[in-house]
N, C-alpha and C. Protein backbone atom coordinates (compact mmCIF):
# COMPACT_ATOMS: atom_id res chain seq x y z
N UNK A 1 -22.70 -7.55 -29.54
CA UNK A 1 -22.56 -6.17 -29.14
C UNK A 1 -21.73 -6.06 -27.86
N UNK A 2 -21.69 -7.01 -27.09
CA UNK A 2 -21.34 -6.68 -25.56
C UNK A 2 -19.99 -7.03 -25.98
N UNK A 3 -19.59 -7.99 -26.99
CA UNK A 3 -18.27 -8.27 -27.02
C UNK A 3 -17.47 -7.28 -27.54
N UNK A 4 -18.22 -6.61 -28.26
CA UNK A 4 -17.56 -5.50 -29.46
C UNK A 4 -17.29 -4.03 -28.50
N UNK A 5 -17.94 -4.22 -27.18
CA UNK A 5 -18.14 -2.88 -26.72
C UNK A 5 -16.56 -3.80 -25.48
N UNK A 6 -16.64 -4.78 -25.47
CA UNK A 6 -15.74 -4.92 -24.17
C UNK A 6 -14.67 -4.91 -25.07
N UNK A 7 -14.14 -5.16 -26.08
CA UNK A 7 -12.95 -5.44 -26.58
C UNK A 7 -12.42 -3.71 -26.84
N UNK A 8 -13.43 -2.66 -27.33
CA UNK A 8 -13.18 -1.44 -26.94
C UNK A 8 -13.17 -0.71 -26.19
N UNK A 9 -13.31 -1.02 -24.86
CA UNK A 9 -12.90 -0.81 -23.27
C UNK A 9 -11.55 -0.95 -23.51
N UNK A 10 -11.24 -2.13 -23.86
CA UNK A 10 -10.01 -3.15 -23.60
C UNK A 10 -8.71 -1.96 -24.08
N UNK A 11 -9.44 -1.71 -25.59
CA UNK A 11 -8.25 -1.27 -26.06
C UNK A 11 -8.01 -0.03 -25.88
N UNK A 12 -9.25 1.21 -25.04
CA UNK A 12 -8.83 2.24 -24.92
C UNK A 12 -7.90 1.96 -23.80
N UNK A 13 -8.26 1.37 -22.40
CA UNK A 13 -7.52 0.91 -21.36
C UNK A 13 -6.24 1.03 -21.93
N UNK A 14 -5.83 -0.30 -22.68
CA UNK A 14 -4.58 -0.66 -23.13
C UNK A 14 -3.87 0.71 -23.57
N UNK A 15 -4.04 1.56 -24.50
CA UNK A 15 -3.32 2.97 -24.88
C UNK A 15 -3.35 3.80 -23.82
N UNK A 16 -4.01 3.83 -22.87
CA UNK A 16 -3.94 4.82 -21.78
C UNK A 16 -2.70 4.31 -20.46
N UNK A 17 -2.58 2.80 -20.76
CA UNK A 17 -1.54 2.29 -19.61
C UNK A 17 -0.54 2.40 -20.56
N UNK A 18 -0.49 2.49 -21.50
CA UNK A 18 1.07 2.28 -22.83
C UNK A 18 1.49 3.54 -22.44
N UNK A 19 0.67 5.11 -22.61
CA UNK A 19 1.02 6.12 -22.56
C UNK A 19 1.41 6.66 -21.24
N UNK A 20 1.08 5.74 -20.40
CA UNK A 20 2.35 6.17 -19.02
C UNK A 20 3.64 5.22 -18.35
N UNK A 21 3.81 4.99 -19.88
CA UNK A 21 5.28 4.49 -20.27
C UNK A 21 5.94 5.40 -20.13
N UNK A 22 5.63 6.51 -20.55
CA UNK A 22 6.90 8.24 -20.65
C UNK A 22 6.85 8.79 -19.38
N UNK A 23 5.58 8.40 -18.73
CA UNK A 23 5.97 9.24 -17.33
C UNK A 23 6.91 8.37 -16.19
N UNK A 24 7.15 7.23 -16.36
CA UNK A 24 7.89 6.60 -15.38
C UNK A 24 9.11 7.31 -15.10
N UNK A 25 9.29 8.06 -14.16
CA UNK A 25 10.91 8.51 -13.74
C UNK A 25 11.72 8.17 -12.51
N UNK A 26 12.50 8.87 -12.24
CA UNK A 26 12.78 8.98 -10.93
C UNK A 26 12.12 9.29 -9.77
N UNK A 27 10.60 10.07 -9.90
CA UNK A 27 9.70 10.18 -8.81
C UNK A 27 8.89 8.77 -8.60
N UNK A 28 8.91 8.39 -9.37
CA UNK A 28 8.39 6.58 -9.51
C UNK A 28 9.16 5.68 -8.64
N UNK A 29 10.47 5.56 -8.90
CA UNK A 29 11.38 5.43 -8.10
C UNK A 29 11.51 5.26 -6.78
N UNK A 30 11.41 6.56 -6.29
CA UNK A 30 11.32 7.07 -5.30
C UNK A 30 9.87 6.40 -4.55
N UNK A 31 8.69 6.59 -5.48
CA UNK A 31 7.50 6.21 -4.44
C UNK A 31 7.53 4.88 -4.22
N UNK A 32 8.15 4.20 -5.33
CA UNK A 32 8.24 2.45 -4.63
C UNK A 32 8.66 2.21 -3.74
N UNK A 33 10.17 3.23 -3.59
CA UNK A 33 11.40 2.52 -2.82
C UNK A 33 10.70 3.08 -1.42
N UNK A 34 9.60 4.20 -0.96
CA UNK A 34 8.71 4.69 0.20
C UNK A 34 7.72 3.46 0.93
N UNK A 35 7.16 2.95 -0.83
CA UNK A 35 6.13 2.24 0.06
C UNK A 35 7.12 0.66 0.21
N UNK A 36 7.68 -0.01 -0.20
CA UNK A 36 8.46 -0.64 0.06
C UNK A 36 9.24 -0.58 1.77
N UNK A 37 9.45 0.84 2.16
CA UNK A 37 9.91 1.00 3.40
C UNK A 37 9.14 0.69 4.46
N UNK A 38 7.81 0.99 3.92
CA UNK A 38 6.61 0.97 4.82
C UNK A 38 6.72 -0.26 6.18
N UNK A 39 6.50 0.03 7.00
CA UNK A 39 5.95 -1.04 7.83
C UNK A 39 4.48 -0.94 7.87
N UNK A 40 3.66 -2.16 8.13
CA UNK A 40 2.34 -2.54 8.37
C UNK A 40 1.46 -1.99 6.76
N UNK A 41 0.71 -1.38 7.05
CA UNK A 41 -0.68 -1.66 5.93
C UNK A 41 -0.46 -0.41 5.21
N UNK A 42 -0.44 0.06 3.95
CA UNK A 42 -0.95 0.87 3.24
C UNK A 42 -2.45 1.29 2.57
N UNK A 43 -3.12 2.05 2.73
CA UNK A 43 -4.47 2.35 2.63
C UNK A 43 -4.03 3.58 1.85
């Protein structure tokens, strides 16, 4: 049971990170190339 219930965690997870495949844009972009600028710690 515990396996059957983790492997369907797994796979809702998995379709929910697939489906923000379409949102990656240019505001994505943008927030990397921000925190990338960053000096010291992000919180």
């Amino acid at each position: 049971m515990v396996i059957e219930q983790a492997k369907k965690v797994l796979k809702i997870e998995a379709e929910a990170i697939s489906a923000l495949t379409e949102r990656i844009n240019e505001s994505f972009v943008k927030a990397v190339d921000l925190v990338f600028l960053c000096k010291g710690k992000i919180v």
